[in-house]
N, C-alpha and C. Protein backbone atom coordinates (compact mmCIF):
# COMPACT_ATOMS: atom_id res chain seq x y z
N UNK A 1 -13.56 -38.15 12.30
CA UNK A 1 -12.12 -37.97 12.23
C UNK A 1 -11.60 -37.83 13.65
N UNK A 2 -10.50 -38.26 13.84
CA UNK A 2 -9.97 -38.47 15.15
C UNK A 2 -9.11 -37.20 15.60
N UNK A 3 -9.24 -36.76 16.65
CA UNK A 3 -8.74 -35.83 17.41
C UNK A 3 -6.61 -35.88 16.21
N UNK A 4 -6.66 -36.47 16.66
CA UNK A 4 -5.23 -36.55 16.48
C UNK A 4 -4.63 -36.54 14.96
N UNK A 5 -5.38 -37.00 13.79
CA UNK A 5 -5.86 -36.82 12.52
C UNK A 5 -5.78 -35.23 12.12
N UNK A 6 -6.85 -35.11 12.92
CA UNK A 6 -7.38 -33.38 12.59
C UNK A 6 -5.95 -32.27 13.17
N UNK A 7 -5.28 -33.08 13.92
CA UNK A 7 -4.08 -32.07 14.39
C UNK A 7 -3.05 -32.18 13.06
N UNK A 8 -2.97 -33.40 12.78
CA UNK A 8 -2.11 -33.50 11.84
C UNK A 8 -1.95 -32.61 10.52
N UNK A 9 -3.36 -33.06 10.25
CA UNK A 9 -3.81 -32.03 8.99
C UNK A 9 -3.92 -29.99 9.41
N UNK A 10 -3.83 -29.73 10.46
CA UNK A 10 -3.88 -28.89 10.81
C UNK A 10 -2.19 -28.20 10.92
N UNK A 11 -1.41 -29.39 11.27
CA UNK A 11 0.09 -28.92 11.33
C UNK A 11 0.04 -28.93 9.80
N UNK A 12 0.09 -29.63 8.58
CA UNK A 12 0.38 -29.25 7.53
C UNK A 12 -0.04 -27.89 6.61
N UNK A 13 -1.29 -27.68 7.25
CA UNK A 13 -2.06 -26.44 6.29
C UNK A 13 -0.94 -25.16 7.15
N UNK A 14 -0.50 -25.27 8.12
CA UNK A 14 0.02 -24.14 8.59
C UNK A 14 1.49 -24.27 8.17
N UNK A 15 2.20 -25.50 7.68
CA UNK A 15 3.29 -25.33 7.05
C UNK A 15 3.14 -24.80 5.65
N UNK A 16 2.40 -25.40 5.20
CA UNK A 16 2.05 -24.69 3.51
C UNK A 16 1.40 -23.36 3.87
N UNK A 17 1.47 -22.35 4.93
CA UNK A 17 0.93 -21.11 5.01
C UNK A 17 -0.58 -20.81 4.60
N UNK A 18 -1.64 -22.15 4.53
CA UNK A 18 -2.81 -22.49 4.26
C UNK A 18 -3.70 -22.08 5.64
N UNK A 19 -3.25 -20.40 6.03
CA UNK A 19 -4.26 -20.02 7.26
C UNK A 19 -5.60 -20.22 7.12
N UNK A 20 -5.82 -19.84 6.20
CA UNK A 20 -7.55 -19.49 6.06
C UNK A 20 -8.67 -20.89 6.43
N UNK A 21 -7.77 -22.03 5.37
CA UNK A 21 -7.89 -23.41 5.48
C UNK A 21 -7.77 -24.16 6.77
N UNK A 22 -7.14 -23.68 7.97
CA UNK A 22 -6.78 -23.78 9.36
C UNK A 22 -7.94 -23.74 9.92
N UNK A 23 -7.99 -22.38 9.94
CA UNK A 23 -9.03 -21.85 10.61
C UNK A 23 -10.58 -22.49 10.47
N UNK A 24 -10.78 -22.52 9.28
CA UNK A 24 -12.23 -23.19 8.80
C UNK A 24 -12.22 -25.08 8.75
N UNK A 25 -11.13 -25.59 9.23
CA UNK A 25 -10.91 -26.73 8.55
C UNK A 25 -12.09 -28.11 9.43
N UNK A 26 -12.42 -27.54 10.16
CA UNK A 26 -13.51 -28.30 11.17
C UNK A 26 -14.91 -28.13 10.13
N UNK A 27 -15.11 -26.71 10.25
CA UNK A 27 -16.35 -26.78 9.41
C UNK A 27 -15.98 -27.25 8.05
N UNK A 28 -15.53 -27.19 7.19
CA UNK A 28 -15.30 -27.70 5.86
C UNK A 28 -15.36 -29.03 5.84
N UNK A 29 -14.85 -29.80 6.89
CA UNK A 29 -14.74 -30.99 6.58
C UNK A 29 -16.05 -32.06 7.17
N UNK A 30 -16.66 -30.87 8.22
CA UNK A 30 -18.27 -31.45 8.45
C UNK A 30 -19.09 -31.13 7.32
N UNK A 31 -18.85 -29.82 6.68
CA UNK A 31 -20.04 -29.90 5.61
C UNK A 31 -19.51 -31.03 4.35
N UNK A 32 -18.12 -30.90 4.37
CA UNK A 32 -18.33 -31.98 3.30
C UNK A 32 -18.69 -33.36 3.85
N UNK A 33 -18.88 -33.90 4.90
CA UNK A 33 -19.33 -35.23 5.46
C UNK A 33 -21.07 -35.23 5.02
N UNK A 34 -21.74 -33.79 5.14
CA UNK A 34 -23.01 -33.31 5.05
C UNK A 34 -23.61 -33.62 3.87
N UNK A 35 -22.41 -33.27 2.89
CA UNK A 35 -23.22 -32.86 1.43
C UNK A 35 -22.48 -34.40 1.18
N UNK A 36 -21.57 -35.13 1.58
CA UNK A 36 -20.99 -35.90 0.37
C UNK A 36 -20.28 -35.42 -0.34
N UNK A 37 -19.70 -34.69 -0.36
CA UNK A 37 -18.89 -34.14 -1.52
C UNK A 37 -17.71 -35.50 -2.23
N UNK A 38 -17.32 -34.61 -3.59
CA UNK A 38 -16.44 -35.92 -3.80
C UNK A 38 -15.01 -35.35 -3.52
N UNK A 39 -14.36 -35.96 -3.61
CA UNK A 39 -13.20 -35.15 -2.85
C UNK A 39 -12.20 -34.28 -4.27
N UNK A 40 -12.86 -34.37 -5.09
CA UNK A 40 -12.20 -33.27 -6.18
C UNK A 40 -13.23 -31.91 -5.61
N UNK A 41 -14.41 -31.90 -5.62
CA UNK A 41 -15.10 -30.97 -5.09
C UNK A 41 -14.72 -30.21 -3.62
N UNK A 42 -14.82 -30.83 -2.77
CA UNK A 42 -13.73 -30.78 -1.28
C UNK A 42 -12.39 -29.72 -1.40
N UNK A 43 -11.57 -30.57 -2.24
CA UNK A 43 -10.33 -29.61 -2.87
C UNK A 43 -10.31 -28.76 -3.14
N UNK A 44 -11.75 -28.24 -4.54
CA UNK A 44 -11.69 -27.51 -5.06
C UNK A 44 -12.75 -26.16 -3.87
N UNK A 45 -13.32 -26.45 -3.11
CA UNK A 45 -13.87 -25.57 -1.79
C UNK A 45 -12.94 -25.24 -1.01
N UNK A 46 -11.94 -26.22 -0.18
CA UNK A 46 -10.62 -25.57 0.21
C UNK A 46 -9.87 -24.70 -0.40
N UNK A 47 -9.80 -24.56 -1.83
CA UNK A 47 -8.37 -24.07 -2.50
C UNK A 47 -9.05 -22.78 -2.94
N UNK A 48 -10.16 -23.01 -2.87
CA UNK A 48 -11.40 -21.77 -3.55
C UNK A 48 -11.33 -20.83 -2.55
N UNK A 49 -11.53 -20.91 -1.59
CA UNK A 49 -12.03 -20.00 -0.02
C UNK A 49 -10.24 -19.88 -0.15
N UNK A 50 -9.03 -20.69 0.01
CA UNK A 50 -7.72 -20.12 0.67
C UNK A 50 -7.13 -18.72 -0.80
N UNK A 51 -7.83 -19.27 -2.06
CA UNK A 51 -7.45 -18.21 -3.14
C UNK A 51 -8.02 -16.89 -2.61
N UNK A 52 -9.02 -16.90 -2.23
CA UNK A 52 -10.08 -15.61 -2.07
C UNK A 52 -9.49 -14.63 -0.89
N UNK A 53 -9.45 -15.85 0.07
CA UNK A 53 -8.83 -14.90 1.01
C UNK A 53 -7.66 -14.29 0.72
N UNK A 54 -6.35 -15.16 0.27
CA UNK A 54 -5.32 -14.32 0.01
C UNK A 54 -5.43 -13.63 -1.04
N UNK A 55 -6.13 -13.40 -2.14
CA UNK A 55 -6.33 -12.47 -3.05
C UNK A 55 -6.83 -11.18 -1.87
N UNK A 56 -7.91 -11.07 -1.41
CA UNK A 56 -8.10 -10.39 -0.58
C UNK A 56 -7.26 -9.15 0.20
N UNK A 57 -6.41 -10.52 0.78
CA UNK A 57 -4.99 -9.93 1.58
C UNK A 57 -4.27 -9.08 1.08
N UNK A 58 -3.87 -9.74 -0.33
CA UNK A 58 -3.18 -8.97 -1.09
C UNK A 58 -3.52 -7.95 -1.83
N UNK A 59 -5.14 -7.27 -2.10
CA UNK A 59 -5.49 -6.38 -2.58
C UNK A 59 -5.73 -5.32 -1.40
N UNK A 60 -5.53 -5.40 0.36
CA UNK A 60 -5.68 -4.92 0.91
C UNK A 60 -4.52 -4.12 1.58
N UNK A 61 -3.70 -5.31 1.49
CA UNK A 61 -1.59 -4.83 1.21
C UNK A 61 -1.54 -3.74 0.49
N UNK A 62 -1.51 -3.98 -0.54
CA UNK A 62 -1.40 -3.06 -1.87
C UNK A 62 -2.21 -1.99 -2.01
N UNK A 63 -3.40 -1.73 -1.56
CA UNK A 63 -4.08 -0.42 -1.01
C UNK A 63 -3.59 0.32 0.05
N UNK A 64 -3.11 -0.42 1.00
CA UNK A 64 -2.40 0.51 1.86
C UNK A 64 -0.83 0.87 1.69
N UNK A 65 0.11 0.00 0.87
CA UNK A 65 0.82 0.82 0.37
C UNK A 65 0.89 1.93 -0.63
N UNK A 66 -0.18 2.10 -1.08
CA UNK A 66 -0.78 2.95 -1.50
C UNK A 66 -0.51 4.53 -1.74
N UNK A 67 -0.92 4.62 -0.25
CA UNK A 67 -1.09 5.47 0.94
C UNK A 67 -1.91 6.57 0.08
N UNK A 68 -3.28 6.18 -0.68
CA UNK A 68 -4.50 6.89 -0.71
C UNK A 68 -4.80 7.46 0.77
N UNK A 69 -5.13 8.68 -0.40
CA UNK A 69 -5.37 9.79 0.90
C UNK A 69 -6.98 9.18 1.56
N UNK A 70 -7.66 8.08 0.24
CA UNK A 70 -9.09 8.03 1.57
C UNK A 70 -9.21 6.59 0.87
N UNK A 71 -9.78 5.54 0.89
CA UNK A 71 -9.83 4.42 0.04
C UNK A 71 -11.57 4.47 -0.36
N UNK A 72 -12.04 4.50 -1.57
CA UNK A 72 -13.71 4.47 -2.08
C UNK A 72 -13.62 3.73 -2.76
N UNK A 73 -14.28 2.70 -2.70
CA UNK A 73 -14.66 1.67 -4.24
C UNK A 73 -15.24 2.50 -5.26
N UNK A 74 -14.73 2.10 -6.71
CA UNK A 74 -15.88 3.44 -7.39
C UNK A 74 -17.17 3.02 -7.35
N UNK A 75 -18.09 2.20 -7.21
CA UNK A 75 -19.18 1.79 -7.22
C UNK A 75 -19.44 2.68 -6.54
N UNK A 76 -18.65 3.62 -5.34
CA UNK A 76 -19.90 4.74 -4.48
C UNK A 76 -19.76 5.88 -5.14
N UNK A 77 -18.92 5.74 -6.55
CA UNK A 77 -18.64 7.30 -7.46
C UNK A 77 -20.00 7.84 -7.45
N UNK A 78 -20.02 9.20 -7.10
CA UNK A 78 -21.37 9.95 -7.05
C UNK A 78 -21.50 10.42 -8.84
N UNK A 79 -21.99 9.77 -9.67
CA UNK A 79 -21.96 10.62 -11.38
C UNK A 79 -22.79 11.56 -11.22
N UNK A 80 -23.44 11.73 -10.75
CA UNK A 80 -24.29 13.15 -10.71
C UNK A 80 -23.69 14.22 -9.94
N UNK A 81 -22.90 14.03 -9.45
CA UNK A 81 -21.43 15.02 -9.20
C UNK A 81 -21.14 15.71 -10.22
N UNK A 82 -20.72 14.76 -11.33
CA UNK A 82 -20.36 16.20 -12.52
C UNK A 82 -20.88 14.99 -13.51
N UNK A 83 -21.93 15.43 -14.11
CA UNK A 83 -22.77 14.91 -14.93
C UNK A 83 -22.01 14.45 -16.74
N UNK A 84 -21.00 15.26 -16.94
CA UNK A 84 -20.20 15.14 -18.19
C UNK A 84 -19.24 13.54 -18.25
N UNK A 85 -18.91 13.63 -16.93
CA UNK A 85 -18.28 12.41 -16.72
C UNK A 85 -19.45 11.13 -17.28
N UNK A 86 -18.95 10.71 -18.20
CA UNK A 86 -19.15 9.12 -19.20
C UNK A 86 -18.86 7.60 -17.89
N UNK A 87 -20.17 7.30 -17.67
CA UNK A 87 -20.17 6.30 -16.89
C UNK A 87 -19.44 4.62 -17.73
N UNK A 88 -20.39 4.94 -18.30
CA UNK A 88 -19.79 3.53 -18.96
C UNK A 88 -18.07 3.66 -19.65
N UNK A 89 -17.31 4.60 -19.71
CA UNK A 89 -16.04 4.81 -20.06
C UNK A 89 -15.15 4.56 -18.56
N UNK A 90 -15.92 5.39 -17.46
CA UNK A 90 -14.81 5.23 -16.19
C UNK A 90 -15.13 3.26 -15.82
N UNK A 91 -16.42 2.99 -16.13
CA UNK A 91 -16.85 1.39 -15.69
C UNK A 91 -15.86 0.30 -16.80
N UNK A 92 -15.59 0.97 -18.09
CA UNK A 92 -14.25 0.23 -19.04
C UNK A 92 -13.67 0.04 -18.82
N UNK A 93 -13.18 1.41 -18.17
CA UNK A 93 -11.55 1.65 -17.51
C UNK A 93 -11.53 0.50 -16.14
N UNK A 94 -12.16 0.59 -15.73
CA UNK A 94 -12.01 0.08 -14.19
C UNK A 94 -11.82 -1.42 -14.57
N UNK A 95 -12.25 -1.84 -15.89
CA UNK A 95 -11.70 -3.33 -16.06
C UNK A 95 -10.37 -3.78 -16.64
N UNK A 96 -9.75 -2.53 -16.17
CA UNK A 96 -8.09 -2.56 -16.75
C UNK A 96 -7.86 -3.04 -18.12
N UNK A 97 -8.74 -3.26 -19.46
CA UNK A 97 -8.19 -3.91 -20.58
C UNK A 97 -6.51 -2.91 -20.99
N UNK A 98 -6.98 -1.88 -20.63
CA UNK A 98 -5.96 -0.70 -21.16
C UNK A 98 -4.58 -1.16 -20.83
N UNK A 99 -4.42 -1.91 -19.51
CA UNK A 99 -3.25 -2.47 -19.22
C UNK A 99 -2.41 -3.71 -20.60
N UNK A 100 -3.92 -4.75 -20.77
CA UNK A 100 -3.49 -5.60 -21.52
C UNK A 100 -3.14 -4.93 -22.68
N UNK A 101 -3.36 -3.97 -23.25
CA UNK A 101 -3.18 -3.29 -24.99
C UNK A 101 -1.85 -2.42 -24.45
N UNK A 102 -1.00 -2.14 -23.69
CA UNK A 102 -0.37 -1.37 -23.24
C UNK A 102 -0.12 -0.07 -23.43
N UNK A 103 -1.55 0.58 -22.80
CA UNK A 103 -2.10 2.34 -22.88
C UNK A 103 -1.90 2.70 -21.67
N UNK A 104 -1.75 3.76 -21.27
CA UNK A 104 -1.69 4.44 -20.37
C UNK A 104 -3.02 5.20 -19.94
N UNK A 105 -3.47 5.88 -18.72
CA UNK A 105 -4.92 6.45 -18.92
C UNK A 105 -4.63 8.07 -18.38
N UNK A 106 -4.56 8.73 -19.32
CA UNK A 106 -4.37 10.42 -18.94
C UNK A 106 -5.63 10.90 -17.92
N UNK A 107 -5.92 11.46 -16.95
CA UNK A 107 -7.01 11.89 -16.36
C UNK A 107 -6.39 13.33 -16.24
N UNK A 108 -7.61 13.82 -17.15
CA UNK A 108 -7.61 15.59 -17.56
C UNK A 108 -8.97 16.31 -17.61
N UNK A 109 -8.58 17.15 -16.79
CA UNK A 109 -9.86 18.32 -16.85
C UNK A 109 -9.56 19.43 -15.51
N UNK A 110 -10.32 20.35 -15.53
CA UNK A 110 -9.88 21.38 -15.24
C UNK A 110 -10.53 21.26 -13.41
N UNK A 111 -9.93 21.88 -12.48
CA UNK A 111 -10.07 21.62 -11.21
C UNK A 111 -12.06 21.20 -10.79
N UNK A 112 -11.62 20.65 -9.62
CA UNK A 112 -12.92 20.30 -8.86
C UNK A 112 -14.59 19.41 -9.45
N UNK A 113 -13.42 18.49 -10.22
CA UNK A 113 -14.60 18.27 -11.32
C UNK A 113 -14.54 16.61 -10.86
N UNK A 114 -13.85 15.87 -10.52
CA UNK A 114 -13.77 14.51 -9.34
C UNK A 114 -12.83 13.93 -10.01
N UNK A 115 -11.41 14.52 -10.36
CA UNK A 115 -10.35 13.59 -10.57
C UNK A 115 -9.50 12.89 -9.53
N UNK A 116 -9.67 13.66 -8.65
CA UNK A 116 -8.94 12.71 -7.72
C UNK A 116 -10.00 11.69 -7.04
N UNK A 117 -10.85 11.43 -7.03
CA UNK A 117 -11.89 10.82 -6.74
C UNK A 117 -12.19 9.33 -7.51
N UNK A 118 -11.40 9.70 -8.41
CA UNK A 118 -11.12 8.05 -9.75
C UNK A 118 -10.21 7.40 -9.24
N UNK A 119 -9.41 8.14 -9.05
CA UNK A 119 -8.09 7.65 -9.16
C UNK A 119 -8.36 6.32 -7.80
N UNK A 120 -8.13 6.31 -6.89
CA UNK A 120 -8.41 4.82 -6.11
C UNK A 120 -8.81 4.05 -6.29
N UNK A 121 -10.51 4.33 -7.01
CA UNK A 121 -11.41 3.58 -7.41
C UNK A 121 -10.72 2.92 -8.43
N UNK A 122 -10.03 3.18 -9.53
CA UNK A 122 -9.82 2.66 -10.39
C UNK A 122 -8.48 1.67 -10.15
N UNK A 123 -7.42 2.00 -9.33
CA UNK A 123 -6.56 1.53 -8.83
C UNK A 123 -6.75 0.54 -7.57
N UNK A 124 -8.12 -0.02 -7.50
CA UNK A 124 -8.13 -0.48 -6.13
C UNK A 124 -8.06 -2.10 -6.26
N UNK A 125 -8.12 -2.36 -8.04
CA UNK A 125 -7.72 -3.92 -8.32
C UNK A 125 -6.45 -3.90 -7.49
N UNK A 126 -5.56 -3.23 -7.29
CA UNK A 126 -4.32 -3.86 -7.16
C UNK A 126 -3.30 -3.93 -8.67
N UNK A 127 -3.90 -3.46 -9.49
CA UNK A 127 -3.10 -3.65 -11.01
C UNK A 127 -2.37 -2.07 -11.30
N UNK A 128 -2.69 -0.97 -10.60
CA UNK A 128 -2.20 -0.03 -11.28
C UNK A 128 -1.33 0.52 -10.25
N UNK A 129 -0.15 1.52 -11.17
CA UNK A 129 0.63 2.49 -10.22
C UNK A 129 -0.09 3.55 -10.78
N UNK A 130 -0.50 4.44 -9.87
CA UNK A 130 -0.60 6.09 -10.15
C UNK A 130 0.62 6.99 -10.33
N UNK A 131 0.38 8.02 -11.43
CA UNK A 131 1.55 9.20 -11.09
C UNK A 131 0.95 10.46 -11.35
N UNK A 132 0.87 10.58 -10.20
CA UNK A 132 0.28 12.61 -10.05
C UNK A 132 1.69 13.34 -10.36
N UNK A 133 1.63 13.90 -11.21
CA UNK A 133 2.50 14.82 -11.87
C UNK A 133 2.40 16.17 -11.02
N UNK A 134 3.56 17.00 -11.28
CA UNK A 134 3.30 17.74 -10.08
C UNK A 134 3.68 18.98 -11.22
N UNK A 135 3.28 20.00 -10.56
CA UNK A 135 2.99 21.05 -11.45
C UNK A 135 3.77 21.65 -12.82
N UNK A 136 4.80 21.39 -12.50
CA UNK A 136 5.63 21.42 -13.30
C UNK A 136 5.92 20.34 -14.75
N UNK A 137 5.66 19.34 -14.43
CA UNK A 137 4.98 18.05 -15.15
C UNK A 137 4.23 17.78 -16.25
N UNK A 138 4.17 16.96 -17.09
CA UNK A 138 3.57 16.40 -18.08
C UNK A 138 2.26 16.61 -17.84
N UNK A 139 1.21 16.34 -17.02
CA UNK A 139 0.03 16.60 -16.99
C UNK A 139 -0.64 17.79 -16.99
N UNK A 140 0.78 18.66 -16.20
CA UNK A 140 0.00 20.37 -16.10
C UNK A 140 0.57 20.79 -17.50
N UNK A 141 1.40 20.32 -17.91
CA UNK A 141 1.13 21.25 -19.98
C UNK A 141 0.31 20.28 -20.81
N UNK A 142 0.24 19.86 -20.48
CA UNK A 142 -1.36 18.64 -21.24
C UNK A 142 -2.52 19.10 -21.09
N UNK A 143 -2.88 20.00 -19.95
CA UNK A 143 -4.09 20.49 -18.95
C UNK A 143 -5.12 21.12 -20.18
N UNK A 144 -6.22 20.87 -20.30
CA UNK A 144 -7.11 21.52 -21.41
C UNK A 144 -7.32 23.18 -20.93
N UNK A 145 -8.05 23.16 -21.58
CA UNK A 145 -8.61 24.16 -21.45
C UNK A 145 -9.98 24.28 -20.22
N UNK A 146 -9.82 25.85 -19.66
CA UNK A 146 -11.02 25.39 -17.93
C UNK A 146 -12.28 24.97 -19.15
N UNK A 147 -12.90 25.53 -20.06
CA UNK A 147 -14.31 24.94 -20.49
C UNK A 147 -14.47 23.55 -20.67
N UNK A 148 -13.59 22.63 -21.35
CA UNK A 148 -13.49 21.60 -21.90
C UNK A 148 -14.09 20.74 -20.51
N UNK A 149 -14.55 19.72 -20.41
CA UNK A 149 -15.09 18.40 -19.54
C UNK A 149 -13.89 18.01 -19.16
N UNK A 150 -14.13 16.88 -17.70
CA UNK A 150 -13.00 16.29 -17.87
C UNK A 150 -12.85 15.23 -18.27
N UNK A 151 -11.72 14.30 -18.78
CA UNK A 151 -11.87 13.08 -19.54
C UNK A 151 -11.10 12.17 -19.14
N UNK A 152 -11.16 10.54 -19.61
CA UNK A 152 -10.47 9.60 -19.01
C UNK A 152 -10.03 9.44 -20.62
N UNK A 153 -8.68 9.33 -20.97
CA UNK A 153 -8.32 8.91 -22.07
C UNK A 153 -7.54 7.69 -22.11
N UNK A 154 -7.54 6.49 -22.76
CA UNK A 154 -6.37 5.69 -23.00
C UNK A 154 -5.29 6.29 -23.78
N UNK A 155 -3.78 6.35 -23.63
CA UNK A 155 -3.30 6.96 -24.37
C UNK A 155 -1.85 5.97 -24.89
N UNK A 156 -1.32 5.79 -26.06
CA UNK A 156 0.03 5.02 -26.16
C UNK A 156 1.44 5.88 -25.55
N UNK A 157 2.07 5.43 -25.05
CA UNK A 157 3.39 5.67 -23.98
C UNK A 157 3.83 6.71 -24.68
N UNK A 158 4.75 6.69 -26.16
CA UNK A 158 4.71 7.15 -27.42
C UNK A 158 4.21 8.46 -27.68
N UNK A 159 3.25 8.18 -26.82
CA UNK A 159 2.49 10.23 -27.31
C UNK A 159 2.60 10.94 -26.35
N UNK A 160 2.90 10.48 -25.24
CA UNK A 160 3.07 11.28 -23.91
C UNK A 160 4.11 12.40 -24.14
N UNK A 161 4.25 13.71 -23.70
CA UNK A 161 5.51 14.95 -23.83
C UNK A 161 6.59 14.05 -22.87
N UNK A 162 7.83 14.29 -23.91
CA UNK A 162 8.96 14.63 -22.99
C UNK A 162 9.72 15.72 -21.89
């Protein structure tokens, strides 16, 4: 490909805001000379790598507007922290179905037991708003009892206190 070719295609990916594709567009277009690719394949490696990255971007935006007090993937959730906590329920949750059925997720239990410690992890798709209720609030007259575990509930909008 000719010097002047490769500029061309290079001014367009940066009008369509196709950075990622910019940047890599030398190597992409030697490995596809490498492998042969067919050029539906080609396309679909460009458009693949420019999705990822801006998904990326945008899950990294949205974490920092955030403004989590620390950012943890839950994968480093310590469960042997508080052993009551149901792994495979917080690993459900974290696949947001609760969004698609339109539930809400109450997180209740009594201090120092790792609720605030979910909360990012679970919010770090980029799909959820948090609301820490503040003492006065729906969550502190919901609050169990100190013996009770703490729990991740799905709950319908509907049952929440006014």
């Amino acid at each position: 490909m000719n010097p002047a070719q490769l500029e061309r295609l290079s001014e367009h990916l940066v009008k369509l805001r196709l950075f990622k594709s910019r940047e890599r567009l030398e190597a992409l277009l030697q490995h596809a000379a490498e492998k042969e690719l067919a050029y539906s394949d080609f396309l679909e490696q460009v458009l693949g790598e420019e999705v990822a990255a801006k998904t990326s971007k945008n899950v990294t935006m949205r974490t920092s507007m955030a403004r989590f007090p620390f950012v943890k993937p839950l994968e480093t959730f310590d469960f042997s922290y508080q052993p009551s906590i149901d792994k495979k329920q917080v690993q459900g949750l974290a696949s947001c179905h609760f969004i698609e059925h339109g539930d809400n997720v109450l997180v209740l239990g009594p201090p120092r037991v790792g609720k605030p410690r979910r909360r990012p992890g679970l919010a770090a798709g980029g799909r959820l708003r948090l609301d820490q209720r503040t003492r006065h609030g729906a969550a502190e007259r919901a609050r169990p009892r100190r013996e009770e575990s703490s729990s991740l509930q799905p709950v319908r909008p509907a049952s929440l206190p006014h």
